[in-house]
C-alpha atoms as a PDB file:
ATOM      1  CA  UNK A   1       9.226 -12.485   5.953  1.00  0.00           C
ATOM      2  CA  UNK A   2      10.902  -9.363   5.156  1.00  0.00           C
ATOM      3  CA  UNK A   3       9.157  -7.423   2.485  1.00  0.00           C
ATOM      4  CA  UNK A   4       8.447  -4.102   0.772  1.00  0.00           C
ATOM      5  CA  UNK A   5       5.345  -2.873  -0.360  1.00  0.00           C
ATOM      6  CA  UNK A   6       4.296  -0.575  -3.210  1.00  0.00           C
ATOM      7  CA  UNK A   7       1.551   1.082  -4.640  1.00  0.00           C
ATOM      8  CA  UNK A   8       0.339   4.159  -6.223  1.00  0.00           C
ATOM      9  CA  UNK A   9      -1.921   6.747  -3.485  1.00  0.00           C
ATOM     10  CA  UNK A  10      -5.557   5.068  -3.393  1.00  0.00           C
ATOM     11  CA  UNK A  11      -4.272   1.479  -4.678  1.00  0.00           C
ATOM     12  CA  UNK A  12      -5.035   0.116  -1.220  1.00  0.00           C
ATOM     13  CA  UNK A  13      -1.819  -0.555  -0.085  1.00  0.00           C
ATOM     14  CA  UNK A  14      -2.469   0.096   3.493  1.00  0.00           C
ATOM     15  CA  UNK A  15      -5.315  -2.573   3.867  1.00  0.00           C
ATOM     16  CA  UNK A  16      -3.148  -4.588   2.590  1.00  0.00           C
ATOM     17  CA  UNK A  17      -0.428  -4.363   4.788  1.00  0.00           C
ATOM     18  CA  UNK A  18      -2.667  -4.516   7.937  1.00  0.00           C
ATOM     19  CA  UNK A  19      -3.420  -7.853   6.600  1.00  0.00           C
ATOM     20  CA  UNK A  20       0.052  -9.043   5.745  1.00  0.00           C
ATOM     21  CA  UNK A  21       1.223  -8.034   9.113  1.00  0.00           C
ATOM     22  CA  UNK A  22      -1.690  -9.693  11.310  1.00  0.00           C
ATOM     23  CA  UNK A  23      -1.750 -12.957   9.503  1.00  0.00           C
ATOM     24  CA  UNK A  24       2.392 -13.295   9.510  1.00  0.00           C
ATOM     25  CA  UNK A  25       2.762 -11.453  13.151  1.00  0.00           C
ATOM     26  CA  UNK A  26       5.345  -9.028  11.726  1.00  0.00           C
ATOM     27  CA  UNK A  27       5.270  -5.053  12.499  1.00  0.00           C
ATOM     28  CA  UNK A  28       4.103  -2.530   9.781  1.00  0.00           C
ATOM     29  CA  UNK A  29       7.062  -0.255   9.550  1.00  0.00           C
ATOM     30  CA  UNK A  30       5.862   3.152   8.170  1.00  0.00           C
ATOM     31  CA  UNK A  31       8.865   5.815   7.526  1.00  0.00           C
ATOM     32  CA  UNK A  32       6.111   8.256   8.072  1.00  0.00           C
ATOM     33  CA  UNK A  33       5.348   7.461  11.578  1.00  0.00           C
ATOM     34  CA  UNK A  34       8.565   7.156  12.799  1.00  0.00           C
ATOM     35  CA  UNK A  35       9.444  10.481  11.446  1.00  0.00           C
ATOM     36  CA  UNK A  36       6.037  11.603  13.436  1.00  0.00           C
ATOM     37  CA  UNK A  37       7.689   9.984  16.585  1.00  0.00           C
ATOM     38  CA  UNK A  38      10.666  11.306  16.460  1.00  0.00           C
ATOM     39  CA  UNK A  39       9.215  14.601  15.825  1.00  0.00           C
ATOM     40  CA  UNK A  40       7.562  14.278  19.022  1.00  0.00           C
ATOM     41  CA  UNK A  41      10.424  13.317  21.168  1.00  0.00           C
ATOM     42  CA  UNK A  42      12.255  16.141  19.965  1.00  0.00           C
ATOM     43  CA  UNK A  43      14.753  13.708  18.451  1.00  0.00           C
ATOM     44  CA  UNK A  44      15.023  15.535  15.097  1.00  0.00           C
ATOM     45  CA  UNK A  45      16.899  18.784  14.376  1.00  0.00           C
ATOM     46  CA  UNK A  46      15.129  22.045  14.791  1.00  0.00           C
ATOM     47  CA  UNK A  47      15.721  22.679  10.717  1.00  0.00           C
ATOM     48  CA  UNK A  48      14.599  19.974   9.933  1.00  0.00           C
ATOM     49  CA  UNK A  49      11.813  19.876  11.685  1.00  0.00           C
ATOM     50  CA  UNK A  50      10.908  23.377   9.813  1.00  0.00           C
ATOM     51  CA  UNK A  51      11.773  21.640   6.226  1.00  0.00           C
ATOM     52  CA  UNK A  52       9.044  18.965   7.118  1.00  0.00           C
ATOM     53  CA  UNK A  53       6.322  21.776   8.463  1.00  0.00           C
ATOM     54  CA  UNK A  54       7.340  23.902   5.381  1.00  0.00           C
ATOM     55  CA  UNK A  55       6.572  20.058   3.153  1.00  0.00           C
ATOM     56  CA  UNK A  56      10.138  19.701   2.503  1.00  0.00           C
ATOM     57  CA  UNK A  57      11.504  15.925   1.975  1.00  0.00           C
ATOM     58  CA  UNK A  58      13.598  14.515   4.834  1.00  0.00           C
ATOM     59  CA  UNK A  59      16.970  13.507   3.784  1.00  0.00           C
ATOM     60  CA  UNK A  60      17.434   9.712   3.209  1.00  0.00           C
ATOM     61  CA  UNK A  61      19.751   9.584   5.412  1.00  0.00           C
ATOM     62  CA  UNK A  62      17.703  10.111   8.272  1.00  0.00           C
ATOM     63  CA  UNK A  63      14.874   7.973   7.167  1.00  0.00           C
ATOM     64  CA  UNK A  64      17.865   4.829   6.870  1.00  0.00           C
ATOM     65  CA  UNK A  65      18.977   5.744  10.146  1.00  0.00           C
ATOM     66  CA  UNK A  66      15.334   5.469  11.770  1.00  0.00           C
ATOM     67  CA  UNK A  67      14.749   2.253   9.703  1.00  0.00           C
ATOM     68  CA  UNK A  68      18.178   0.738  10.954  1.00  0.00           C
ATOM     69  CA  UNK A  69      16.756   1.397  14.718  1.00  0.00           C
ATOM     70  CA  UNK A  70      13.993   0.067  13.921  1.00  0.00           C
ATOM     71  CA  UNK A  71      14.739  -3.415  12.622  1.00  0.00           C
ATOM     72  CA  UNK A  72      16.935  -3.916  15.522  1.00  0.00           C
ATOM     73  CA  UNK A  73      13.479  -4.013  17.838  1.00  0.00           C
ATOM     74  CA  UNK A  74      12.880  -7.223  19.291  1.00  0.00           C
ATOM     75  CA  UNK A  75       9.383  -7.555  17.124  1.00  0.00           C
ATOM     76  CA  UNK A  76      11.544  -7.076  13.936  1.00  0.00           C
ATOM     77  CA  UNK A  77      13.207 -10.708  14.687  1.00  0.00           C
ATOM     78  CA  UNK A  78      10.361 -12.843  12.481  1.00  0.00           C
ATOM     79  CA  UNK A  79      10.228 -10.481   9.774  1.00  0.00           C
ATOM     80  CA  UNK A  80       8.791  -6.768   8.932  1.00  0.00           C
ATOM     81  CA  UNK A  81       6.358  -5.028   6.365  1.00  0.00           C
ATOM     82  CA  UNK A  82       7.848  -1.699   5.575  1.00  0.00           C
ATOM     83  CA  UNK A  83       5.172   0.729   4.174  1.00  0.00           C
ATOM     84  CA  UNK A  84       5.761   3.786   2.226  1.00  0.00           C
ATOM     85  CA  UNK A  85       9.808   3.135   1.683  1.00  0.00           C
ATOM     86  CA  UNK A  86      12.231   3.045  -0.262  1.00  0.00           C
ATOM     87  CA  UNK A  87      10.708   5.300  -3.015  1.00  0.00           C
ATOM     88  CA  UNK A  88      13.554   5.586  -5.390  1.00  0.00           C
ATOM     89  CA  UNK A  89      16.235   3.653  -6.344  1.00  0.00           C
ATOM     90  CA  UNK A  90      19.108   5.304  -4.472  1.00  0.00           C
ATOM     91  CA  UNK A  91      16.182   4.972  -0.960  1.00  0.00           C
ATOM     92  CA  UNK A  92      16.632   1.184  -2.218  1.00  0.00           C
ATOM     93  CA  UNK A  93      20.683   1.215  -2.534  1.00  0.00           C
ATOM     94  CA  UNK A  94      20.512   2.709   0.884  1.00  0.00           C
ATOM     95  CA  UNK A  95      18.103  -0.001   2.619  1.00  0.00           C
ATOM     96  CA  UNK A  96      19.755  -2.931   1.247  1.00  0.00           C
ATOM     97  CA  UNK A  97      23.424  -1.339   3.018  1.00  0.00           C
ATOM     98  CA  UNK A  98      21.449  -1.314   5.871  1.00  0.00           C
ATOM     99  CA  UNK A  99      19.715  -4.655   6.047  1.00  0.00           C
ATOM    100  CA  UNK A 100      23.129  -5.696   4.662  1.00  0.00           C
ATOM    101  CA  UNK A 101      24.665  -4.765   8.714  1.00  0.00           C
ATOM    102  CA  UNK A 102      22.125  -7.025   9.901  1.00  0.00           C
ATOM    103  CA  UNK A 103      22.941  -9.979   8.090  1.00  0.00           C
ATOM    104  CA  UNK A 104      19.671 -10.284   6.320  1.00  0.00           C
ATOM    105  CA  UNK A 105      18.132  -8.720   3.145  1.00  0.00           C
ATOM    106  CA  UNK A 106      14.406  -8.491   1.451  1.00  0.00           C
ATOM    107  CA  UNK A 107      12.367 -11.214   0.601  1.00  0.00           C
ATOM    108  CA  UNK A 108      10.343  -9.426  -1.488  1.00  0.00           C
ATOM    109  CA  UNK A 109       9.296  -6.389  -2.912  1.00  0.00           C
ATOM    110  CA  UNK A 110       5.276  -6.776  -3.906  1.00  0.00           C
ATOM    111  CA  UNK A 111       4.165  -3.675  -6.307  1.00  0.00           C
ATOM    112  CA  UNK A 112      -0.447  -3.217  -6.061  1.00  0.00           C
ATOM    113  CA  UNK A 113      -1.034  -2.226  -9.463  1.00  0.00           C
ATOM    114  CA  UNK A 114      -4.076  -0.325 -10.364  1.00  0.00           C
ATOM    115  CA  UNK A 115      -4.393   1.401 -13.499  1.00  0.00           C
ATOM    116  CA  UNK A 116      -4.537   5.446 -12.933  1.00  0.00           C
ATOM    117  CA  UNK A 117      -8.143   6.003 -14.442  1.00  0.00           C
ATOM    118  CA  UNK A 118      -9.080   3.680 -11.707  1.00  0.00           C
ATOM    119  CA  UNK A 119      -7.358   5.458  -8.667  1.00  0.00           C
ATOM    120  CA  UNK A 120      -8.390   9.196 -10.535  1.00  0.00           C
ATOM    121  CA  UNK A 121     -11.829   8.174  -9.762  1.00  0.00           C
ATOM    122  CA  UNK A 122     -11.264   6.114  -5.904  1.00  0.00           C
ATOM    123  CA  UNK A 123     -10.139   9.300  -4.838  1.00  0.00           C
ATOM    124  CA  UNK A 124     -12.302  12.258  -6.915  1.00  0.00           C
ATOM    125  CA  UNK A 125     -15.490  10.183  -5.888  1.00  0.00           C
ATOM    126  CA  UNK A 126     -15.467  10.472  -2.288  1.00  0.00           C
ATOM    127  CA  UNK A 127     -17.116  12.731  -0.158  1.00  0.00           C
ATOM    128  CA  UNK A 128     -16.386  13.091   3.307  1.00  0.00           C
ATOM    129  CA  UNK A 129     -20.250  13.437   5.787  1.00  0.00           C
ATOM    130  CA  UNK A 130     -19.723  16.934   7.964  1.00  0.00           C
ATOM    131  CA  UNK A 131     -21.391  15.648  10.206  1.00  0.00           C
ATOM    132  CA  UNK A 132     -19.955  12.242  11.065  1.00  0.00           C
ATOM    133  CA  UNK A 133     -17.155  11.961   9.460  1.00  0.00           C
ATOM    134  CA  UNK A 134     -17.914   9.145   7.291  1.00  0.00           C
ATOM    135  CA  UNK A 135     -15.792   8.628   3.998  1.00  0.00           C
ATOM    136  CA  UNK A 136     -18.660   7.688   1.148  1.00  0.00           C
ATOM    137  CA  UNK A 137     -18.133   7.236  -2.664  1.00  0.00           C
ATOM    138  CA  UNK A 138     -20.714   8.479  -5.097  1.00  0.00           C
ATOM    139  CA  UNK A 139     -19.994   5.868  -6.856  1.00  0.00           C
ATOM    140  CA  UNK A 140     -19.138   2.558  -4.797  1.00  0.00           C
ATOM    141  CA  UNK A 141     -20.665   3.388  -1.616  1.00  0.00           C
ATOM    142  CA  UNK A 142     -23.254   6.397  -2.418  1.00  0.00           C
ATOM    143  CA  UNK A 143     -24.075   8.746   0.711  1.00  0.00           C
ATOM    144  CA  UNK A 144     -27.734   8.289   2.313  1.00  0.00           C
ATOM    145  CA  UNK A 145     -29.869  11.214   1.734  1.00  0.00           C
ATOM    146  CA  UNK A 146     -29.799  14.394   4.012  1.00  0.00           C
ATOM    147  CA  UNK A 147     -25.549  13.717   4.100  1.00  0.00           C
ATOM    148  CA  UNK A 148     -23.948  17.226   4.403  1.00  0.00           C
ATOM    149  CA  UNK A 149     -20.823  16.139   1.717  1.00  0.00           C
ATOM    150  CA  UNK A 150     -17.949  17.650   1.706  1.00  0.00           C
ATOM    151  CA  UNK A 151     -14.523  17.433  -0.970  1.00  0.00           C
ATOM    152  CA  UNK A 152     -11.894  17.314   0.361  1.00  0.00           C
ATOM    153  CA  UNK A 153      -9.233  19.677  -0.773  1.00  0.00           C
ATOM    154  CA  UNK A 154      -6.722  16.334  -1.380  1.00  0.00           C
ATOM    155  CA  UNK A 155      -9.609  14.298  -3.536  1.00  0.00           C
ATOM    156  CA  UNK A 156      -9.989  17.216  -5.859  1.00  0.00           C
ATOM    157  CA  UNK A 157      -9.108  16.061  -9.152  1.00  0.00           C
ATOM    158  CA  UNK A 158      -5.802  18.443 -10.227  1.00  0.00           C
ATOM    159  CA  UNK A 159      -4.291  17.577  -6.645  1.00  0.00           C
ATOM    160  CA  UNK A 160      -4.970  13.950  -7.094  1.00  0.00           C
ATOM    161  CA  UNK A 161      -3.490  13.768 -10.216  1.00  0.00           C
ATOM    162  CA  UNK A 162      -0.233  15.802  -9.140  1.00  0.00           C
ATOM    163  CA  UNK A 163      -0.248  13.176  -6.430  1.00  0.00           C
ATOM    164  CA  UNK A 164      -0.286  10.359  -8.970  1.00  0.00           C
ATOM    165  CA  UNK A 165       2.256  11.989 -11.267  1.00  0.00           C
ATOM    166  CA  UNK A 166       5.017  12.466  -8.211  1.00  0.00           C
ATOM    167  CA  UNK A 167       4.528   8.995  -7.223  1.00  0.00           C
ATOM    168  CA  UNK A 168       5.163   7.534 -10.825  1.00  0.00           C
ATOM    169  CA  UNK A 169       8.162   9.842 -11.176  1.00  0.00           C
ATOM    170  CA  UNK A 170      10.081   8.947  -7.768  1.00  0.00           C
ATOM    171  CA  UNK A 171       9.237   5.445  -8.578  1.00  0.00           C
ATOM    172  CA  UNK A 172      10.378   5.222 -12.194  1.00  0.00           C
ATOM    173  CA  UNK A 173      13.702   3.768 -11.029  1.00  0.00           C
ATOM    174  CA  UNK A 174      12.479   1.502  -8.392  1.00  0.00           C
ATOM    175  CA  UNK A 175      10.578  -1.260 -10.118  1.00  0.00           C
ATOM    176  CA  UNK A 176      12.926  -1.751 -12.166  1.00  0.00           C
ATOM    177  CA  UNK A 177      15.604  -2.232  -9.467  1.00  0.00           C
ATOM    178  CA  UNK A 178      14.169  -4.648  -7.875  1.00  0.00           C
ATOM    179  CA  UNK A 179      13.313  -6.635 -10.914  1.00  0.00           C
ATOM    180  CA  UNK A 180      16.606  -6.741 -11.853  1.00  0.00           C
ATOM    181  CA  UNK A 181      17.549  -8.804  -8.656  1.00  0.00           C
ATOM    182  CA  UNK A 182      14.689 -10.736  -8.723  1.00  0.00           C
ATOM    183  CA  UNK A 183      12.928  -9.356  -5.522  1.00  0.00           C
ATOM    184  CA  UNK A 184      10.153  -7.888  -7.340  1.00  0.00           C
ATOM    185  CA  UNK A 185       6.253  -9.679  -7.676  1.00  0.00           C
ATOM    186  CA  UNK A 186       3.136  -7.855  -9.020  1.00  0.00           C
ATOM    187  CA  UNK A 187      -0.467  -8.140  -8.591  1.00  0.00           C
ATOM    188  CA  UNK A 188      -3.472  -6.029  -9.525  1.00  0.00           C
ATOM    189  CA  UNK A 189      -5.495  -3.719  -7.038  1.00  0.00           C
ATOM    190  CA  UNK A 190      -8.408  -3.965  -9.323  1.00  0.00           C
ATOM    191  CA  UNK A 191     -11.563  -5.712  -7.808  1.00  0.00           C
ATOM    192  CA  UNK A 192     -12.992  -5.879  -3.897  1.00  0.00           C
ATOM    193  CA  UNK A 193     -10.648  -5.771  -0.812  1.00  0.00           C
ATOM    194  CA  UNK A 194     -10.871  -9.726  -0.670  1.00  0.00           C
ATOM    195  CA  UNK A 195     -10.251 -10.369  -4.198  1.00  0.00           C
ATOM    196  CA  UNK A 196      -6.397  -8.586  -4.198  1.00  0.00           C
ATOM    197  CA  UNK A 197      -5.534 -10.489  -0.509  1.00  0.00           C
ATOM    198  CA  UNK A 198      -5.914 -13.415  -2.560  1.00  0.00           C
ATOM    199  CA  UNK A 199      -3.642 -12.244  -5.100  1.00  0.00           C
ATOM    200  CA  UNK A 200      -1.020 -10.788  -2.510  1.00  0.00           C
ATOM    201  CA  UNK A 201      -0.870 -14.023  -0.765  1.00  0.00           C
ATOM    202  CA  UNK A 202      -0.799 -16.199  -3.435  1.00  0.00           C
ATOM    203  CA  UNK A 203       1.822 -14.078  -4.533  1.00  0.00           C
ATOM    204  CA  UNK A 204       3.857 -14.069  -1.535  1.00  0.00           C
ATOM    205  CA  UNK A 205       2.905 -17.801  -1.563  1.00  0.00           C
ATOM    206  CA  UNK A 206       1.304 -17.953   2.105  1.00  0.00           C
ATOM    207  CA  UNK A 207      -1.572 -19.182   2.921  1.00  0.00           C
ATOM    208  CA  UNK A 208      -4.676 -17.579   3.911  1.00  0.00           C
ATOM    209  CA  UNK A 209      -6.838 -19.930   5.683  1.00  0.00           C
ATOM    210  CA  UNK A 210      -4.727 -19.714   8.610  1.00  0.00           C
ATOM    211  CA  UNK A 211      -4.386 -16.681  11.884  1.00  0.00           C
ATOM    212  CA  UNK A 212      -0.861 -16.962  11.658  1.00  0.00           C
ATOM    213  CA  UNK A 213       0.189 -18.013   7.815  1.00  0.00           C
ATOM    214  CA  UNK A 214       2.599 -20.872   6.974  1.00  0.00           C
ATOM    215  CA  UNK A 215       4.993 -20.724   4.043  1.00  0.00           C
ATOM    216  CA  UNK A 216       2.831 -22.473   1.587  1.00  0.00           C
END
C-alpha cells in the first residue's frame, strides 16, 4: 500500500499513521525528518540550511529529491505512508513524476477531517506539567491538583488559528486534485483514537483484527 495522508494540525494524523504503518509493515515517510537528517549530515546547502533556521520553506524540489531516495530503500518495496507531503497541488504534480520513475503510483490519498472548532479547542486546551512534562487537557484529560501548567506559546489561540488558516490555504488545491483522479477517501477525526482507526481502515478497506492486515 502506497498512500498519502492528510489532516489539519491536531486532527490526529500522526497516531494514525503509526497505526497504518505497524499493522501493514510499511515505513512512515515524514518530509520533515528527512530534511532533519539531511541537515545533520551536512547534505543540504549552507543557504538553505539558513532559509530553514530563519522558517523559510524548502524548495520542492529538494523535498522530491529526498522522497525519490527514499522510496528506493529496500523497506519501501511493500508499500509506504508518507506523512506531512505533498501539501499543494504542484507538491502533488511533482510526487506523482516521481513515483511515475519507479513504475508505481498512489493508492490512496486518505484526508482526517475534523471540523476547526474542534481542533481550536484540542490544541488551546492543553497545558503542558513543568514539572514532568506531561501534555493534559482541561477539558478531556484535566491536570491533577498541585500541576504547575504551563501554555505553550504554539497552543495559544491566535497562533493556532494562523496554523489552521496556512494549512487550509496550501491545501485548497490538493483535495481537489486528488479527487479528480479518484485517489482521494475521507473520514472524520471526530470521536476517541479507536473510533477513527476504524474508520481509516475500513476506509482503506484492511482489516483490523489482524498484526499484519490483509486486503479485506
Amino acid at each position: 500500500m502506497r498512500l498519502v495522508l492528510v489532516g489539519p494540525p491536531g486532527a490526529g494524523k500522526g497516531t494514525q499513521a503509526k497505526i497504518i504503518c505497524a499493522n501493514q509493515g510499511i515505513p512512515q515517510i515524514s518530509t520533515g525528518d528527512m530534511l532533519r537528517a539531511a541537515k545533520a549530515a551536512g547534505k543540504l546547502p549552507k543557504d538553505l540550511v539558513e532559509k530553514m533556521a530563519a522558517g523559510g520553506l524548502v524548495p520542492d524540489e529538494v523535498v522530491l529529491d529526498l522522497v525519490d531516495a527514499r522510496v528506493e530503500e529496500p523497506d519501501c518495496k511493500p508499500g509506504f505512508l508518507l506523512d506531512g507531503f505533498p501539501r499543494t497541488a504542484p507538491q502533488a504534480t511533482g510526487l506523482d513524476k516521481v513515483l511515475g520513475k519507479h513504475d508505481t503510483e498512489l493508492d490512496v490519498v486518505l484526508a482526517i477531517d475534523v471540523p476547526s472548532e474542534l481542533l481550536q479547542e484540542r490544541a488551546v486546551l492543553r497545558r503542558t506539567d513543568k514539572r514532568t512534562g506531561q501534555i493534559y487537557h482541561l477539558k478531556y484529560n484535566p491536570p491533577p491538583a498541585g500541576a504547575e501548567l504551563e501554555h505553550r506559546p504554539d497552543d495559544q489561540e491566535e497562533v493556532v488559528v494562523k496554523r489552521l488558516s496556512t494549512y487550509e490555504a496550501m491545501t485548497a488545491e490538493l483535495l481537489p486534485f486528488y479527487e479528480k483522479r479518484g485517489k482521494l477517501k475521507r473520514v472524520s477525526g471526530v470521536g476517541t483514537v479507536e473510533e477513527v482507526t476504524e474508520r481509516v481502515f475500513a476506509a482503506l478497506g484492511i482489516s483490523l483484527d489482524k498484526g499484519r492486515a490483509e486486503r479485506a
